[in-house]
N, C-alpha and C. Protein backbone atom coordinates (compact mmCIF):
# COMPACT_ATOMS: atom_id res chain seq x y z
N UNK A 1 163.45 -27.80 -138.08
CA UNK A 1 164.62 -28.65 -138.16
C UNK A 1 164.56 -29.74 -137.10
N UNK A 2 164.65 -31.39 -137.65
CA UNK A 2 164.94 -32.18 -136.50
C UNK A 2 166.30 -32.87 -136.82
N UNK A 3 166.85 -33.19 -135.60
CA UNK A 3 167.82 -34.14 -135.76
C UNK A 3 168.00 -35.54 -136.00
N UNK A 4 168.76 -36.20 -136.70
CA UNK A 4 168.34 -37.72 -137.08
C UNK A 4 167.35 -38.78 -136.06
N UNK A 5 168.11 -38.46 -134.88
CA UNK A 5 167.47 -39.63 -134.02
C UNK A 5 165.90 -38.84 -134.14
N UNK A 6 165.32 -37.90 -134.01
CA UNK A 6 164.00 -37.16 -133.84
C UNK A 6 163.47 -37.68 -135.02
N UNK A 7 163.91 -37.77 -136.75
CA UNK A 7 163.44 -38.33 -137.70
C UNK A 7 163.23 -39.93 -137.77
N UNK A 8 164.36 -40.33 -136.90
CA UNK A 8 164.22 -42.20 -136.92
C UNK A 8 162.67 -42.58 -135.81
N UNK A 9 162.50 -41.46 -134.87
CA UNK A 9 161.63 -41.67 -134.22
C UNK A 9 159.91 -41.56 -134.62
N UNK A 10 160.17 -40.80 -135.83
CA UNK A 10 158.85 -40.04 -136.54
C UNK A 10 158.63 -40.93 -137.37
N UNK A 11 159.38 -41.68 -137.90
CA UNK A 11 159.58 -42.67 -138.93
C UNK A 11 158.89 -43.88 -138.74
N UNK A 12 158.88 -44.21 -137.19
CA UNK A 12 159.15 -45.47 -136.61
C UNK A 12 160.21 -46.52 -137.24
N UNK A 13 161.69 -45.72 -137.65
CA UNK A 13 162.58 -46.88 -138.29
C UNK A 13 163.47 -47.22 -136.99
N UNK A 14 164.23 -48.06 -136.85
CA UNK A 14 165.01 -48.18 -135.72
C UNK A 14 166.47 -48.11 -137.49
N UNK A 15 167.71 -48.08 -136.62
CA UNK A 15 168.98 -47.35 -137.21
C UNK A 15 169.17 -48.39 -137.89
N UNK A 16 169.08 -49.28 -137.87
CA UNK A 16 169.48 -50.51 -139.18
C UNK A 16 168.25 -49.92 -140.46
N UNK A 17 167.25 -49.69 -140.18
CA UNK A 17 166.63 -49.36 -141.55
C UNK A 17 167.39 -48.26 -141.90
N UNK A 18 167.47 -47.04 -141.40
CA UNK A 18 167.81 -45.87 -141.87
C UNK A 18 169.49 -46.20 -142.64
N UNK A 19 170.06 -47.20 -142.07
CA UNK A 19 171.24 -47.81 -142.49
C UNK A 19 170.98 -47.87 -143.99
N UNK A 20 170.40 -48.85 -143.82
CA UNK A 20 169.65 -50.10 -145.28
C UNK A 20 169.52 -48.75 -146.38
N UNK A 21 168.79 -47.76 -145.73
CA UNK A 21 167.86 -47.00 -146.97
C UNK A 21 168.88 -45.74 -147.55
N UNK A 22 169.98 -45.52 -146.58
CA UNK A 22 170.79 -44.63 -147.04
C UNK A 22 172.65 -44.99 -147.25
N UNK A 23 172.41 -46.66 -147.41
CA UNK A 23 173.12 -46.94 -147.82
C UNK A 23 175.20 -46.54 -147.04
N UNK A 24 174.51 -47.03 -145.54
CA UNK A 24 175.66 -46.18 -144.78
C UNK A 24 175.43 -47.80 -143.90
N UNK A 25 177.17 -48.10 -143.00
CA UNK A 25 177.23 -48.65 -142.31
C UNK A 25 176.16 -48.49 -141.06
N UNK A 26 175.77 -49.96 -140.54
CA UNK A 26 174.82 -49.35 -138.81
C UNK A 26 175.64 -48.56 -137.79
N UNK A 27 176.83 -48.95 -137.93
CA UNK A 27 177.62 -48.10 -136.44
C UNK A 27 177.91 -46.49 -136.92
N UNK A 28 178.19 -46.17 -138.16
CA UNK A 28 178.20 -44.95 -138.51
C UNK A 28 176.73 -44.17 -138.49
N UNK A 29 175.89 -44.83 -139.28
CA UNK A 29 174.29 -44.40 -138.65
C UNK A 29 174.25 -44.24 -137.19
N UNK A 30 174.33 -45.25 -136.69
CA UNK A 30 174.10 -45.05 -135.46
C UNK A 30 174.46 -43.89 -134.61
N UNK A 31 175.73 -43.79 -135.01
CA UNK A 31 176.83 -42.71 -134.09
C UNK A 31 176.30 -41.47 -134.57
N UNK A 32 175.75 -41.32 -136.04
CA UNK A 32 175.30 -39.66 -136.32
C UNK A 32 174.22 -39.66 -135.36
N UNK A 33 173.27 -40.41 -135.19
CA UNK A 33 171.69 -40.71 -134.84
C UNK A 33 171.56 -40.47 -133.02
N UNK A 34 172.97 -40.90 -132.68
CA UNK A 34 173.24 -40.51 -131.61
C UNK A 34 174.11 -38.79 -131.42
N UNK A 35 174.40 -38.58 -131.93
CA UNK A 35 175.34 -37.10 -132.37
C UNK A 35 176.49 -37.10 -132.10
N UNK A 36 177.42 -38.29 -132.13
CA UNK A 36 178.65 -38.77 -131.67
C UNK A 36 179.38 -38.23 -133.12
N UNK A 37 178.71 -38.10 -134.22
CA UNK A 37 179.90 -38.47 -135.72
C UNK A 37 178.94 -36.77 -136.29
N UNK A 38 179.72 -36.14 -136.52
CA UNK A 38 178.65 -35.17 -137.64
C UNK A 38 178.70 -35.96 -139.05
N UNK A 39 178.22 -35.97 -139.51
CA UNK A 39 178.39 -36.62 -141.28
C UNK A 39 178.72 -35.94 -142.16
N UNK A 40 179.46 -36.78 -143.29
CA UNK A 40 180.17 -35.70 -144.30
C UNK A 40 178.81 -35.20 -145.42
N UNK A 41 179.25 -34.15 -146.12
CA UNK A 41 178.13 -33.56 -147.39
C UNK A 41 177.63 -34.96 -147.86
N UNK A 42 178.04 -35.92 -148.42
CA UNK A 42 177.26 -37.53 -149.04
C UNK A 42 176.52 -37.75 -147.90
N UNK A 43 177.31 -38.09 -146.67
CA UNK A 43 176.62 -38.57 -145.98
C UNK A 43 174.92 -38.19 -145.25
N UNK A 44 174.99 -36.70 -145.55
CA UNK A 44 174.15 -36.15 -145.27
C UNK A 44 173.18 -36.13 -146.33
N UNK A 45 173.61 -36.45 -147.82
CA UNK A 45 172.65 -36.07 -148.42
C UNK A 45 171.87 -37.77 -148.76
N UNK A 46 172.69 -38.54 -148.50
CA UNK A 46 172.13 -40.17 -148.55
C UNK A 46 171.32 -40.40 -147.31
N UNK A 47 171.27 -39.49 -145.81
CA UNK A 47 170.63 -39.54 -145.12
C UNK A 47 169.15 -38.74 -145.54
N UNK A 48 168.83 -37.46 -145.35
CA UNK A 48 168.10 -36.62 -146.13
C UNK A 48 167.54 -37.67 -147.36
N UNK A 49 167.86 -38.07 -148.42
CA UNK A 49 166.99 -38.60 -149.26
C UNK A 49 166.45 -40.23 -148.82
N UNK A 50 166.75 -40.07 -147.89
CA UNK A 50 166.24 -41.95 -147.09
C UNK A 50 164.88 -41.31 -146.38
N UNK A 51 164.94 -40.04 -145.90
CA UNK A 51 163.90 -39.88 -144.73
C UNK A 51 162.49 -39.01 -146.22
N UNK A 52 163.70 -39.16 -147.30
CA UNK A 52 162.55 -37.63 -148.54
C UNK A 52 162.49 -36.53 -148.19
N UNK A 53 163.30 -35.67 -147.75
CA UNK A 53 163.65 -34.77 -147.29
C UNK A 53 165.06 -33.62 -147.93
N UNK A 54 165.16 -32.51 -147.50
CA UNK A 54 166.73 -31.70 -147.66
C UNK A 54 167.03 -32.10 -146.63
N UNK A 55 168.15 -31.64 -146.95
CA UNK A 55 169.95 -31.53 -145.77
C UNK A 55 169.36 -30.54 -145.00
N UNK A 56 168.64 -29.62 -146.03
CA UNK A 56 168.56 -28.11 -145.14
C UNK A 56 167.33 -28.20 -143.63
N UNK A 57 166.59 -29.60 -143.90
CA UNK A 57 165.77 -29.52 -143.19
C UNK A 57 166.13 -30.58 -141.84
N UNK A 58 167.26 -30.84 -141.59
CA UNK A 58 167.75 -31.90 -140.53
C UNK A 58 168.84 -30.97 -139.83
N UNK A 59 168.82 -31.42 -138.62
CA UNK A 59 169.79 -30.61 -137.74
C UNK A 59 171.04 -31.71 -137.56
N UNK A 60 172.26 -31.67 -138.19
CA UNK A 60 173.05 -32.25 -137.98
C UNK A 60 174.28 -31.43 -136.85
N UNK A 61 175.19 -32.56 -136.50
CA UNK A 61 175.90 -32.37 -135.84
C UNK A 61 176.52 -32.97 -134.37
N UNK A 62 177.12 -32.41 -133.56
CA UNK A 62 177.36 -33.21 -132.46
C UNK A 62 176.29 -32.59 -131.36
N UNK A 63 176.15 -33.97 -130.23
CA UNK A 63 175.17 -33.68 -129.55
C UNK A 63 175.90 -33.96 -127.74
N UNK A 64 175.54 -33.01 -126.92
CA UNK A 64 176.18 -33.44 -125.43
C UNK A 64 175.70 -34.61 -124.65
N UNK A 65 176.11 -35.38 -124.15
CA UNK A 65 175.75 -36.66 -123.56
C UNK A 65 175.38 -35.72 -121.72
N UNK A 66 174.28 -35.12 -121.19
CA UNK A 66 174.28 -34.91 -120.52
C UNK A 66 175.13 -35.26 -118.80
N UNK A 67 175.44 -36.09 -118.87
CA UNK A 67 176.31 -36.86 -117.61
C UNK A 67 178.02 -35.89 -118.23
N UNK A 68 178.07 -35.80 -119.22
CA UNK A 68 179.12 -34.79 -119.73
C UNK A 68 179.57 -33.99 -119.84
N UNK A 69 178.40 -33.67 -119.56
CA UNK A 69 177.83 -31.51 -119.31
C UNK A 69 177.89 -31.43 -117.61
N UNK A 70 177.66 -32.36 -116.59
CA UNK A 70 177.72 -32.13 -115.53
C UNK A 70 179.18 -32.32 -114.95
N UNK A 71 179.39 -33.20 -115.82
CA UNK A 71 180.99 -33.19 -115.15
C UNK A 71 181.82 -32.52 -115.68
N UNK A 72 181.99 -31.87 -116.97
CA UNK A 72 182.15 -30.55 -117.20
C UNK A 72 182.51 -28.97 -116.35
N UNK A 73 181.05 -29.52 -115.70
CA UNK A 73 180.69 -28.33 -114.69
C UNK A 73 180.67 -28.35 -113.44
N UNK A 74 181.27 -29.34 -113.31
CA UNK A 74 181.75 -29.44 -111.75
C UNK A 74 182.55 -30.75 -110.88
N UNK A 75 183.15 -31.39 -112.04
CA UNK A 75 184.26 -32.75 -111.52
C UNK A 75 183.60 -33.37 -110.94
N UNK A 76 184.44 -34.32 -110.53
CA UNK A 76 184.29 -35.89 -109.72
C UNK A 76 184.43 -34.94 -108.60
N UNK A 77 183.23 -35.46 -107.42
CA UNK A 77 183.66 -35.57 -106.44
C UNK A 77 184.81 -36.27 -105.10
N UNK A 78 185.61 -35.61 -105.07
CA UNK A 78 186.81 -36.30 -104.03
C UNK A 78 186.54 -36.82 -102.96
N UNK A 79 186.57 -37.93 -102.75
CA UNK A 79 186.21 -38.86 -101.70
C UNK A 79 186.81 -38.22 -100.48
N UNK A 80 187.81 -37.94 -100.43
CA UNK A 80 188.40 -37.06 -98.96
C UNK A 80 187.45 -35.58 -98.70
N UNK A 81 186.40 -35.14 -99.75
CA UNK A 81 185.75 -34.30 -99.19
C UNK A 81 183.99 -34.85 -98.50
N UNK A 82 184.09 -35.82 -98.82
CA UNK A 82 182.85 -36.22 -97.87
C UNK A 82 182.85 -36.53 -96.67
């Protein structure tokens, strides 16, 4: 299983093709490709048949923006503690 951006990379398409070929806005591509949007059942299956592929074989979903995960896990540091 890869995730979109891992297929746009195998591809060599940048997100306006994958746009073009599956018939989806660039900012909505984009945002799945980034893991910001999960995509609906169409959306997934107009993605999947752009790359020739199943649904079953792409990892969809949301993805953590690492800088997100750290602050998550341990806040802003407070300037009165330095």
């Amino acid at each position: 299983m890869k995730t979109v951006d891992c297929l746009l990379e195998d591809a060599d398409w940048a997100v306006e093709d994958l746009a073009e070929r599956a018939d989806l806005t660039t900012e909505r591509t984009e945002a799945i490709a980034l893991g910001r949007w999960t995509p609906s059942p169409v959306e997934r299956k107009k993605i999947a048949e752009a790359f020739g592929i199943s649904g079953e074989e792409v990892s969809w979903g949301h993805t953590m923006d690492p800088r997100n995960v750290r602050y998550r896990r341990f806040g802003f540091k407070d300037i009165k503690d330095e």
